[in-house]
N, C-alpha and C. Protein backbone atom coordinates (compact mmCIF):
# COMPACT_ATOMS: atom_id res chain seq x y z
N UNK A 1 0.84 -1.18 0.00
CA UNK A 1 0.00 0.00 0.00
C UNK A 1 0.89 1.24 0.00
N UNK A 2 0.50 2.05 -0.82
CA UNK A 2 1.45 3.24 -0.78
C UNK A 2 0.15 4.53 -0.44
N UNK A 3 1.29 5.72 0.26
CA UNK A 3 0.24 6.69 0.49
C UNK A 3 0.67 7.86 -0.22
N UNK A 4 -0.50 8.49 -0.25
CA UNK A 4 -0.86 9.71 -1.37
C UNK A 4 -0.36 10.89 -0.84
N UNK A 5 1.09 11.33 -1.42
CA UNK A 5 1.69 12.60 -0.56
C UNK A 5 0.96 14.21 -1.22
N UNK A 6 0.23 15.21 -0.61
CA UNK A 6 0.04 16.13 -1.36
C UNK A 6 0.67 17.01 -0.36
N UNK A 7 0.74 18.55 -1.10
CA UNK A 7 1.45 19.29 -0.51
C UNK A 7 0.29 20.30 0.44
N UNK A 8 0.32 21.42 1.11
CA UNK A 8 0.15 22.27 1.94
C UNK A 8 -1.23 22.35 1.66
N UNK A 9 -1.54 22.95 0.03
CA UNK A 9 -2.47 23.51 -0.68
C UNK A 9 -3.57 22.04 -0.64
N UNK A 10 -2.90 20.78 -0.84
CA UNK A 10 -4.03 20.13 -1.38
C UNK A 10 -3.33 19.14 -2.83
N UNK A 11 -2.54 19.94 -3.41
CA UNK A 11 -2.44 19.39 -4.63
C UNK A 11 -1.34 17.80 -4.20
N UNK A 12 -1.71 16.56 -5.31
CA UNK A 12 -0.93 15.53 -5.28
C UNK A 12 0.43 16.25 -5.45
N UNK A 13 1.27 15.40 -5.01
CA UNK A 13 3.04 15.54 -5.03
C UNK A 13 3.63 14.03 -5.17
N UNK A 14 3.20 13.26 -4.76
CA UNK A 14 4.07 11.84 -4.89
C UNK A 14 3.05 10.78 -4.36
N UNK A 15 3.98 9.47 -4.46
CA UNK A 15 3.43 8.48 -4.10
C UNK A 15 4.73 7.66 -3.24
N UNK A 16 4.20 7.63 -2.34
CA UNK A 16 5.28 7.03 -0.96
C UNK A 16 4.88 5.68 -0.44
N UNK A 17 5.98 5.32 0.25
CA UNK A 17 5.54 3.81 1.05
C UNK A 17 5.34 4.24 2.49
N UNK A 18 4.69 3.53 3.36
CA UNK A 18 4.30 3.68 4.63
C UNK A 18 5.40 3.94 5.30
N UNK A 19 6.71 3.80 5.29
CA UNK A 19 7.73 3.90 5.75
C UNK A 19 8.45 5.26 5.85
N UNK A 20 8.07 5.58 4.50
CA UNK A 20 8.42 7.19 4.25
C UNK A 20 7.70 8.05 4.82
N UNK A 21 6.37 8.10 4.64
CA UNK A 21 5.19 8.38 5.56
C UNK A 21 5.40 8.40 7.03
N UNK A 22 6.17 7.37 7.80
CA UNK A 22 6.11 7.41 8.99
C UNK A 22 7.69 8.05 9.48
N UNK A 23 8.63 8.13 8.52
CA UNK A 23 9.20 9.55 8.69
C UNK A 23 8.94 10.89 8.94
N UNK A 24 7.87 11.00 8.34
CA UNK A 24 7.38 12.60 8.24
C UNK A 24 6.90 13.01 9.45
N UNK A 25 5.59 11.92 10.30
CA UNK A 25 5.17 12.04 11.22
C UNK A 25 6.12 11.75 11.94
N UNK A 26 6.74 11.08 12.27
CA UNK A 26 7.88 11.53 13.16
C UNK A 26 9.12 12.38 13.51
N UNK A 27 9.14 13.18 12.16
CA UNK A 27 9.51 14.41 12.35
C UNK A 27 8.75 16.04 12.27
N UNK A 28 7.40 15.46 12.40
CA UNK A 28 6.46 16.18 12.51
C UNK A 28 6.02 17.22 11.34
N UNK A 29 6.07 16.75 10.31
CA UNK A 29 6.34 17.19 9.03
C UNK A 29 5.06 17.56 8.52
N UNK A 30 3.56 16.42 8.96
CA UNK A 30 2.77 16.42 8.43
C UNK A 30 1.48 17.73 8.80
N UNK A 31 1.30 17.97 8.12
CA UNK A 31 0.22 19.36 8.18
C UNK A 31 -1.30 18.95 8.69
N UNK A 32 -2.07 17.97 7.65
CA UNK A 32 -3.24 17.44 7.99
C UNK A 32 -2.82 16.07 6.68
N UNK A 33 -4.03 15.07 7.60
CA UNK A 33 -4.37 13.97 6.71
C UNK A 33 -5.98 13.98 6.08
N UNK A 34 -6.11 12.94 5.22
CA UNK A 34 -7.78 13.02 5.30
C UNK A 34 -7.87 11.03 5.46
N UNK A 35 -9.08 11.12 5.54
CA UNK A 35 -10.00 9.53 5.80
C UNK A 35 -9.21 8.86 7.37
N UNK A 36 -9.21 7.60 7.21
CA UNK A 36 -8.71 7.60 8.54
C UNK A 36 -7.61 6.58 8.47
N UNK A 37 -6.68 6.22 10.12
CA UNK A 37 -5.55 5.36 9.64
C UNK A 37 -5.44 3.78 9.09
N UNK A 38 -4.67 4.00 8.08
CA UNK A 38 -4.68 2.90 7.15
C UNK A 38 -3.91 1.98 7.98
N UNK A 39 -2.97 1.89 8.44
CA UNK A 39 -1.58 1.37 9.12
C UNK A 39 -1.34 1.89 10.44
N UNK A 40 -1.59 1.06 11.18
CA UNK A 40 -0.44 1.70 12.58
C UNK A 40 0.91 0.84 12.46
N UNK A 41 1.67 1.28 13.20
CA UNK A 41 3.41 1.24 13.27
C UNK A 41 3.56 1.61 14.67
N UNK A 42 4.21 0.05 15.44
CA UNK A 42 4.36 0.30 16.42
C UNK A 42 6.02 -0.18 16.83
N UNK A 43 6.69 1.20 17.52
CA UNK A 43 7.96 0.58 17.96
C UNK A 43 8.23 0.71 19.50
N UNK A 44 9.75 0.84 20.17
CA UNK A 44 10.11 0.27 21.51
C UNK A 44 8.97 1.25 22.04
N UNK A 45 9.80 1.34 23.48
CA UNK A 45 8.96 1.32 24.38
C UNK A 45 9.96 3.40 24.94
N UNK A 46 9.10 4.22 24.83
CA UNK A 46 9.35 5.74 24.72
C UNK A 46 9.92 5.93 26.27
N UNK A 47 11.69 6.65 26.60
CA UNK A 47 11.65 6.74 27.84
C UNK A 47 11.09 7.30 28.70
N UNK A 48 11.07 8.60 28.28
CA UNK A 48 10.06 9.59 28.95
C UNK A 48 8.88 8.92 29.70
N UNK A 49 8.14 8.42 28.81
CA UNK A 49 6.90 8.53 28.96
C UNK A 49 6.96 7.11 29.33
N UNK A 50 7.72 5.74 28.99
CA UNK A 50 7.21 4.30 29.68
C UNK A 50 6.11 3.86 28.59
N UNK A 51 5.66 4.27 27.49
CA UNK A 51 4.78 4.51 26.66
C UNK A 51 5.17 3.49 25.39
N UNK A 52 4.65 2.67 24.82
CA UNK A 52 4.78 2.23 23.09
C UNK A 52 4.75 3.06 22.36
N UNK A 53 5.72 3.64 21.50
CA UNK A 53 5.54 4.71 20.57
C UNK A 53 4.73 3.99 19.66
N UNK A 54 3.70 4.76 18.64
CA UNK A 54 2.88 4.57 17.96
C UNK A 54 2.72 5.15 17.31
N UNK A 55 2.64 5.36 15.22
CA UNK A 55 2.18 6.18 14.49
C UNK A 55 1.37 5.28 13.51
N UNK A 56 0.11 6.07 13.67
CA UNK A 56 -1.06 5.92 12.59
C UNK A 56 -0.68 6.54 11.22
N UNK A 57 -0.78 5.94 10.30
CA UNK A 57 -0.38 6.34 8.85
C UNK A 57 -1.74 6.44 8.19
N UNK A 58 -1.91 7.88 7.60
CA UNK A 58 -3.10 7.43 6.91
C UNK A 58 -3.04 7.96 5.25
N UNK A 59 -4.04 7.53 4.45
CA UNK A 59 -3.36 7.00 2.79
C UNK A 59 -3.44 8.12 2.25
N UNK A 60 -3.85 9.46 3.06
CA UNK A 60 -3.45 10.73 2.18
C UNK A 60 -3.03 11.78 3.49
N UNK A 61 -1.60 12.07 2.99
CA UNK A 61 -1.05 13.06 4.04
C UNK A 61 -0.49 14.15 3.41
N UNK A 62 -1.21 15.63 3.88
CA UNK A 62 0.19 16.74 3.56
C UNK A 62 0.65 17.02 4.02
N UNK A 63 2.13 16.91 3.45
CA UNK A 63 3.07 18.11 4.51
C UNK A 63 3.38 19.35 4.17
N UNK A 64 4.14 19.73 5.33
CA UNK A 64 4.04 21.25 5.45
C UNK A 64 5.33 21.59 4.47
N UNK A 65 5.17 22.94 4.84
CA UNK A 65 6.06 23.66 3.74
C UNK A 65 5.85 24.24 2.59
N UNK A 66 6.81 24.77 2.26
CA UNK A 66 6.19 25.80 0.87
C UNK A 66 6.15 24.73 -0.16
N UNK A 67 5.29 25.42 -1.34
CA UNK A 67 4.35 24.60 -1.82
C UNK A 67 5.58 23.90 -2.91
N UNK A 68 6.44 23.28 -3.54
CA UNK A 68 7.19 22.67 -4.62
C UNK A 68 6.81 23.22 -5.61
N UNK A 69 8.24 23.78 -6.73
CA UNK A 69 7.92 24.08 -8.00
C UNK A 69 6.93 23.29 -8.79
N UNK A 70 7.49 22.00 -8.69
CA UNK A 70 7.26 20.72 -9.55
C UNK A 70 5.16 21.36 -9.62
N UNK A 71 4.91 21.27 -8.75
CA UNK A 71 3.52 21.44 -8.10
C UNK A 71 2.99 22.51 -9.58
N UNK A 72 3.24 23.28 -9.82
CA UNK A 72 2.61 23.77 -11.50
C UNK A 72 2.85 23.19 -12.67
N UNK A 73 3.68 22.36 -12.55
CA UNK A 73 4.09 22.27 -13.90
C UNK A 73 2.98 21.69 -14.64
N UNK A 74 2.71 21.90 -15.86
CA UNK A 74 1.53 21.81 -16.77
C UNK A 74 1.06 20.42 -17.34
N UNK A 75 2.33 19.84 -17.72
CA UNK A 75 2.40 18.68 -18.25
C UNK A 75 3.21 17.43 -17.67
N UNK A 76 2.11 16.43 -17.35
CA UNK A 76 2.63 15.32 -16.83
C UNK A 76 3.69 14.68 -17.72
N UNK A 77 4.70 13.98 -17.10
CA UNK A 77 5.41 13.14 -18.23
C UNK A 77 4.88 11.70 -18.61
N UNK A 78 5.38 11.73 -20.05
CA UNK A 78 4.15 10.54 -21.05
C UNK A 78 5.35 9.68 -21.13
N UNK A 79 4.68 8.51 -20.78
CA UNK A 79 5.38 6.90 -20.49
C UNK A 79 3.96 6.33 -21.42
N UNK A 80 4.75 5.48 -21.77
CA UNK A 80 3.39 4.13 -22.55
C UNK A 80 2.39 3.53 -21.55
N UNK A 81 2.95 3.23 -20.46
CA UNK A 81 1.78 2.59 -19.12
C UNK A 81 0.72 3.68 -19.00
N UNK A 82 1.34 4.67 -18.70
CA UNK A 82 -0.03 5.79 -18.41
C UNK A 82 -0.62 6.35 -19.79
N UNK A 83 0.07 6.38 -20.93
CA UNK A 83 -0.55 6.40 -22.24
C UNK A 83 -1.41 5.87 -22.11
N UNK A 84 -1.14 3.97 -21.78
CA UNK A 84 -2.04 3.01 -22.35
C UNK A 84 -3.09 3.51 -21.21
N UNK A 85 -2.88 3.64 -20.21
CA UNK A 85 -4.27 3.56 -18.92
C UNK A 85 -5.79 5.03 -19.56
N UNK A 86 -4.75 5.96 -19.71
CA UNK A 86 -5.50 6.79 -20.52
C UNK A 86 -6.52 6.52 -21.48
N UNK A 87 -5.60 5.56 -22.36
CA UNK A 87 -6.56 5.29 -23.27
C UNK A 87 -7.58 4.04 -22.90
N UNK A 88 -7.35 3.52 -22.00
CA UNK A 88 -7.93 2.06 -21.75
C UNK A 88 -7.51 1.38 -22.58
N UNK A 89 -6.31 1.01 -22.86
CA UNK A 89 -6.46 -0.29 -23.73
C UNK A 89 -6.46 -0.44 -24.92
N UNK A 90 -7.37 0.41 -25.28
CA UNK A 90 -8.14 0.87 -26.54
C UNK A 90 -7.72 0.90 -27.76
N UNK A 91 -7.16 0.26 -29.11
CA UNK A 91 -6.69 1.16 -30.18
C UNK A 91 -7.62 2.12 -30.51
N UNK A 92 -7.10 3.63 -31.00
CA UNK A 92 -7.84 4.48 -31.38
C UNK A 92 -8.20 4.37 -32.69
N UNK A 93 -7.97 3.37 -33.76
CA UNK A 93 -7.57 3.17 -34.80
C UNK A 93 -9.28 2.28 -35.06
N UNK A 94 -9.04 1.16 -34.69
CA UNK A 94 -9.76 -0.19 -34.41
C UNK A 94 -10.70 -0.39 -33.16
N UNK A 95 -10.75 0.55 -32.24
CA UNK A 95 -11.38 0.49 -31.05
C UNK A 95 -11.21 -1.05 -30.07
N UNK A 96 -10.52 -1.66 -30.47
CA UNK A 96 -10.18 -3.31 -30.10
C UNK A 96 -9.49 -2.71 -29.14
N UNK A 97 -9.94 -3.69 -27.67
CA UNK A 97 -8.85 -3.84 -26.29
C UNK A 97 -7.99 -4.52 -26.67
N UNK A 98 -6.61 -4.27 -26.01
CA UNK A 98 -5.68 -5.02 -26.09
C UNK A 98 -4.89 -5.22 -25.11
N UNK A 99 -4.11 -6.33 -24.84
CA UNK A 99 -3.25 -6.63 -24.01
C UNK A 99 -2.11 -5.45 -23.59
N UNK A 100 -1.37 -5.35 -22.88
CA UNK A 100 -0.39 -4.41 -23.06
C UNK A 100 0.70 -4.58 -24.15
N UNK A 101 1.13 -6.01 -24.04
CA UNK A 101 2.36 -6.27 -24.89
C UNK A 101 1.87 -6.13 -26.72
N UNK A 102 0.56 -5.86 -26.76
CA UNK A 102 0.19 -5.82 -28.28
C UNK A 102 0.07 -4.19 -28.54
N UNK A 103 0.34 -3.53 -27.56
CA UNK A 103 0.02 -1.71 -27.85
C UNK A 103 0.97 -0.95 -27.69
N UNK A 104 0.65 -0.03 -28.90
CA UNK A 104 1.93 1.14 -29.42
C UNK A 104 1.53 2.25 -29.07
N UNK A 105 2.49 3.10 -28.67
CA UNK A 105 2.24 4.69 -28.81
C UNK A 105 2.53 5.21 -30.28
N UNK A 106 1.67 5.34 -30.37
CA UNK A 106 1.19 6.18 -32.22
C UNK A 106 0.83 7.45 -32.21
N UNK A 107 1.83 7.95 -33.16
CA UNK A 107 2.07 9.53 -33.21
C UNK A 107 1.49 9.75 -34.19
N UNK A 108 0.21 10.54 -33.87
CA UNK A 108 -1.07 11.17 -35.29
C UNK A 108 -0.25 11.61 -36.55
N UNK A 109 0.79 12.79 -36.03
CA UNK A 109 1.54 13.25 -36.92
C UNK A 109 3.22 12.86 -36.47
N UNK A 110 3.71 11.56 -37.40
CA UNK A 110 4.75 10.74 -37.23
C UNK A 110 6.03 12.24 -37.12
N UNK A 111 6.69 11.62 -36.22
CA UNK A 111 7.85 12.36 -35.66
C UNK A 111 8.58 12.99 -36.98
N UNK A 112 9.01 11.71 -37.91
CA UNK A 112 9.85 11.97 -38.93
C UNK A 112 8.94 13.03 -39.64
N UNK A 113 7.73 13.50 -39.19
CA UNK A 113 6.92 14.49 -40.29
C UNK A 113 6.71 15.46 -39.49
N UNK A 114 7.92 15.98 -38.05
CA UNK A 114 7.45 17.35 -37.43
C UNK A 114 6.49 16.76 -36.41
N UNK A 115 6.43 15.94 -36.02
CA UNK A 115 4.95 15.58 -34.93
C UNK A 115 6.19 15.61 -33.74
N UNK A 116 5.22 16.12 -32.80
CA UNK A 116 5.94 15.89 -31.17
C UNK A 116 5.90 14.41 -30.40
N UNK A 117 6.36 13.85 -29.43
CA UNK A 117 6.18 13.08 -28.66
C UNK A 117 5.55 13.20 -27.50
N UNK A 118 4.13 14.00 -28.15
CA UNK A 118 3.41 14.67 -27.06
C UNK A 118 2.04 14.15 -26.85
N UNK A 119 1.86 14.13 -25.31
CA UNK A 119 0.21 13.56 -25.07
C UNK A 119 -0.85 14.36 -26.19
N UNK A 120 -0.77 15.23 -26.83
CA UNK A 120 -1.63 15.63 -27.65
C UNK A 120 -1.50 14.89 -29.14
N UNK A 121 0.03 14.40 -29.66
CA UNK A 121 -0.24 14.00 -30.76
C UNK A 121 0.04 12.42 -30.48
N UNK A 122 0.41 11.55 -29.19
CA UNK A 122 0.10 10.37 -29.27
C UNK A 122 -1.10 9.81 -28.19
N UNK A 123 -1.14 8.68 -29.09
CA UNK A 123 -2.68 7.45 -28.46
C UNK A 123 -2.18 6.15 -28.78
N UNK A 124 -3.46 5.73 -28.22
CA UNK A 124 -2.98 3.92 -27.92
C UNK A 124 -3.03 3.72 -29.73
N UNK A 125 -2.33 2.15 -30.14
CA UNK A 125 -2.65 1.89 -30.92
C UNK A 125 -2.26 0.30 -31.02
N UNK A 126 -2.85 -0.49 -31.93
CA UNK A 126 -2.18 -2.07 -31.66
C UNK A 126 -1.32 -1.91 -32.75
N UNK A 127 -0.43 -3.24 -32.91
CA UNK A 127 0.55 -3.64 -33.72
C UNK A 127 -0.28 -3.42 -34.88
N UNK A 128 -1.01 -3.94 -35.34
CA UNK A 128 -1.66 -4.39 -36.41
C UNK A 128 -2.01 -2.60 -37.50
N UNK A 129 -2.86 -1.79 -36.06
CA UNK A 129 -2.69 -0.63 -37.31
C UNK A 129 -1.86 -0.09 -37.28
N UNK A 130 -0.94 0.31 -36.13
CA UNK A 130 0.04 1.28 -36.35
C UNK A 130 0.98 0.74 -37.11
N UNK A 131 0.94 -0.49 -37.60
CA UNK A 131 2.25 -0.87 -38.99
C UNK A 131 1.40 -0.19 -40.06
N UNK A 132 0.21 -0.28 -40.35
CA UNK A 132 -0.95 -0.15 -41.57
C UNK A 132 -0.69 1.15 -41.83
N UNK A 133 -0.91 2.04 -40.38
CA UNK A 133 -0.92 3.75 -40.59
C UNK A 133 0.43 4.05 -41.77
N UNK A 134 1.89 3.62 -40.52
CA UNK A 134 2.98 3.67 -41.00
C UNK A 134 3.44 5.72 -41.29
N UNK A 135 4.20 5.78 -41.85
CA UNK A 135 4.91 6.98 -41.25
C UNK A 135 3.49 7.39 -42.22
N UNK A 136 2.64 7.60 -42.16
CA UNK A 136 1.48 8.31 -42.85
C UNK A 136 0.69 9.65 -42.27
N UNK A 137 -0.37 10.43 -42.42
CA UNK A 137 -1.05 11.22 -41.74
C UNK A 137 -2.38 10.08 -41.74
N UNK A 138 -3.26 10.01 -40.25
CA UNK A 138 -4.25 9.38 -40.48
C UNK A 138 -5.08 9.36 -42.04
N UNK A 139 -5.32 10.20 -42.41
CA UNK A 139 -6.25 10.35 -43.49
C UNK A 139 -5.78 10.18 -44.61
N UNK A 140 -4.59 9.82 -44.83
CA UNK A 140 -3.55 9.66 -45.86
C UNK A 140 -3.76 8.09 -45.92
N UNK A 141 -3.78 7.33 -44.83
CA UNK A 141 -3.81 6.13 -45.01
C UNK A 141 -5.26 5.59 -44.61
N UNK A 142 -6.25 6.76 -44.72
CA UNK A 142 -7.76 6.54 -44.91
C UNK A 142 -8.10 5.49 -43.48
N UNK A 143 -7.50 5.94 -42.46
CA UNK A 143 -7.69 5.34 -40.83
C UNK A 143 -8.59 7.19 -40.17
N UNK A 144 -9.35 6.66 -39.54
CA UNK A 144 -10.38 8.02 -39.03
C UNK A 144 -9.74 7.07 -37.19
N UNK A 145 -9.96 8.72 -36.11
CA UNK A 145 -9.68 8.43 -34.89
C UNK A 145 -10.79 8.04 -34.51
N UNK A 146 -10.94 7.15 -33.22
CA UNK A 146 -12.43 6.60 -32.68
C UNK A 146 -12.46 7.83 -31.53
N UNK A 147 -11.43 8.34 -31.17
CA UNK A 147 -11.20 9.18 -29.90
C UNK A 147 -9.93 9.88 -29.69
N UNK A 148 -9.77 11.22 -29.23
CA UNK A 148 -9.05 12.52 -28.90
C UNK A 148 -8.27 12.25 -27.71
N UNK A 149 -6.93 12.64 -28.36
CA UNK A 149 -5.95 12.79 -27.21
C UNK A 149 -6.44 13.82 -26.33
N UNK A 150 -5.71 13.92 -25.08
CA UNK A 150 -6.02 14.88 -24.10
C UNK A 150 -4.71 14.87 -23.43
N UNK A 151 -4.49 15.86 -22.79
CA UNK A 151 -3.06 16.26 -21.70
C UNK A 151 -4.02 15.75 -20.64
N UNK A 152 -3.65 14.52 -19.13
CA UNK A 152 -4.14 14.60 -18.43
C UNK A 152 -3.86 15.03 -17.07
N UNK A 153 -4.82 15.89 -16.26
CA UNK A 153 -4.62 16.74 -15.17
C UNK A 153 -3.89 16.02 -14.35
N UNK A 154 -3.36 16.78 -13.48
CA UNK A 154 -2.20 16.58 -12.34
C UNK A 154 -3.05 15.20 -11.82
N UNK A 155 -4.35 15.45 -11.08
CA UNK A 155 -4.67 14.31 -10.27
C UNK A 155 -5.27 13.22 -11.39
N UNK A 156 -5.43 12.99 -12.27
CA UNK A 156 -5.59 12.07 -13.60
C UNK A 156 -4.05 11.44 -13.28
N UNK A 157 -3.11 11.86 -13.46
CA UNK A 157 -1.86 11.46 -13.81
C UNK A 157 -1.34 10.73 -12.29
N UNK A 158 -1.73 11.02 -10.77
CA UNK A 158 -1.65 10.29 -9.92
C UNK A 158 -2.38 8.98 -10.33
N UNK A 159 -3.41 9.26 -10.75
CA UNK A 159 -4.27 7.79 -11.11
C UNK A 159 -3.40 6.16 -12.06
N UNK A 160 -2.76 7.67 -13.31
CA UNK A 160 -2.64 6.62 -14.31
C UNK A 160 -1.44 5.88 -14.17
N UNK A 161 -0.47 6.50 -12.78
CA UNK A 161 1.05 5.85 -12.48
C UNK A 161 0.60 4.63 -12.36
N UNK A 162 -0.59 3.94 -12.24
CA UNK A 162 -0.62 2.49 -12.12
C UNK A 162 -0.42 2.12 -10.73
N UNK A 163 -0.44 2.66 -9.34
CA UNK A 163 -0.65 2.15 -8.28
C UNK A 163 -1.80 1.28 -7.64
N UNK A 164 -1.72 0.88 -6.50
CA UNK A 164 -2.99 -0.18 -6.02
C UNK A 164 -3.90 1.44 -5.49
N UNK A 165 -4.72 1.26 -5.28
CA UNK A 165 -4.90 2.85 -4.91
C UNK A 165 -6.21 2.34 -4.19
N UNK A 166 -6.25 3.11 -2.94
CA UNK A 166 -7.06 3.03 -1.86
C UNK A 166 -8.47 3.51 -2.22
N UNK A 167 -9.75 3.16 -1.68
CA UNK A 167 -10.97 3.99 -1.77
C UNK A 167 -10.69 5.26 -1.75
N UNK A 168 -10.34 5.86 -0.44
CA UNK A 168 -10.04 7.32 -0.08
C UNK A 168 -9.26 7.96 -0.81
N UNK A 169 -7.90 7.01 -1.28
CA UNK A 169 -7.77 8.03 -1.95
C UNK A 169 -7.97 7.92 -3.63
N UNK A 170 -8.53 7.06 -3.94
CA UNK A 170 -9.22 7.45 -5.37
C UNK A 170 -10.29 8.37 -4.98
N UNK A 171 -11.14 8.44 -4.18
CA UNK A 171 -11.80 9.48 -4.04
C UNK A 171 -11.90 10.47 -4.26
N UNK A 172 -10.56 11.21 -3.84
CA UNK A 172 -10.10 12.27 -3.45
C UNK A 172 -9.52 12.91 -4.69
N UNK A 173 -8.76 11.72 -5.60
CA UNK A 173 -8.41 12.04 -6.76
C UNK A 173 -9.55 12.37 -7.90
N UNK A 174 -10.27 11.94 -8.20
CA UNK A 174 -11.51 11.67 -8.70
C UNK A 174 -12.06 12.81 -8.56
N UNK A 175 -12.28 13.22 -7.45
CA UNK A 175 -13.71 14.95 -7.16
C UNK A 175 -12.32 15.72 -7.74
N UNK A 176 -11.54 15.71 -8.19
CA UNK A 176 -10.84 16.53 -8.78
C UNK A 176 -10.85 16.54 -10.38
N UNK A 177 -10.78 15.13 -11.09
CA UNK A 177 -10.32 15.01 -12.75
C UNK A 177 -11.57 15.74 -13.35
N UNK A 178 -11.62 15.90 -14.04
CA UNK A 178 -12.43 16.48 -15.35
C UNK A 178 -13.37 15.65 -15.40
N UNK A 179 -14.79 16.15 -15.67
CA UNK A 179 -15.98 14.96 -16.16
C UNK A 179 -15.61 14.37 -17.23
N UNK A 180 -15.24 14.73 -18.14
CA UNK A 180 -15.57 13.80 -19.52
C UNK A 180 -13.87 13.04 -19.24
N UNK A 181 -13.29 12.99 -18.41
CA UNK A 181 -11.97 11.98 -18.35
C UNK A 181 -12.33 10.79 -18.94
N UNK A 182 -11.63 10.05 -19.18
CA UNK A 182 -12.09 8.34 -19.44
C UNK A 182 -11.68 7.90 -18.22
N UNK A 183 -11.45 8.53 -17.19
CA UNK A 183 -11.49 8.05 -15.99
C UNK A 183 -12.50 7.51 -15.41
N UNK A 184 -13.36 8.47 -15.52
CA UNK A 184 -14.88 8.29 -14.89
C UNK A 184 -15.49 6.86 -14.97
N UNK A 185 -15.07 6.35 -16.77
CA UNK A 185 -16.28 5.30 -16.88
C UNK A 185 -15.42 4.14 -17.03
């Protein structure tokens, strides 16, 4: 289980292990949590106090401090896993699910023709059309899209890293993405 690090404001920042997490609270790092504790962590026995030290970890924590550059930046970085999650699966080509090991990132407008390596000009695609497309413009090789790239939002892009991800905090991520995400459905 990993927990959902956001910063001061609210916004996602990372994805941590309980371990890292129970650094923070023990250096008192953490600002507020939300839902309730996922994990307790219990070690010796506290001198002071004769006491079991004890920290509750819970699956969304912020800490304090000023807010991280990283925290604006506009555009998530595009890997094929979160490509593919984006797209579901999906060729945009053929609308056929596919396995992972059968799907390409396919560039609308092929690199060698000025196209970027950008969430706007790539989507899922299987082996089968993206050999067919080939360094082509869709309409050149008479292939129409089933569906539109999109840049996806900061908390979209916590989603699509592919973690096990808790109720709470898909929740949390979720009252944030965009309605028409392909998240939603």
């Amino acid at each position: 289980m990993d927990v959902l690090q956001l910063d001061i404001s609210g916004r996602p920042q990372a994805w941590m292990t309980v371990r890292q997490a129970a650094l923070l609270y023990a250096s008192d790092a953490i600002a507020w949590t939300l839902g309730d504790p996922c994990q307790v962590l219990r070690g010796g026995v506290q001198r002071s106090t004769g006491l079991n030290s004890r920290i509750e970890v819970h699956a969304i924590i912020a800490v304090k401090g000023a807010i991280p550059a990283r925290a604006w930046r506009v555009n998530p970085a595009l890997t094929n896993p979160k490509l593919f999650a984006r797209d579901r699966q999906v060729c945009a080509y053929c609308g056929h699910r596919f396995h992972l090991d059968d799907l390409t990132r396919e560039h609308i407008v092929p690199v060698s023709r000025g196209g970027e390596d950008s969430w706007m000009n790539c989507i899922t695609a299987c082996r089968g059309c993206n050999g067919h497309k080939g360094n082509r413009l869709p309409e050149e090789a008479r292939m129409s899209l089933l569906y539109l790239p999109y840049v996806p939002s900061l908390h979209e892009d916590m989603i699509l890293r592919g973690r096990r991800i808790l109720s709470d905090q898909m929740e949390f991520l979720l009252a944030s993405v965009p309605r028409g995400s392909r998240l939603h459905g």
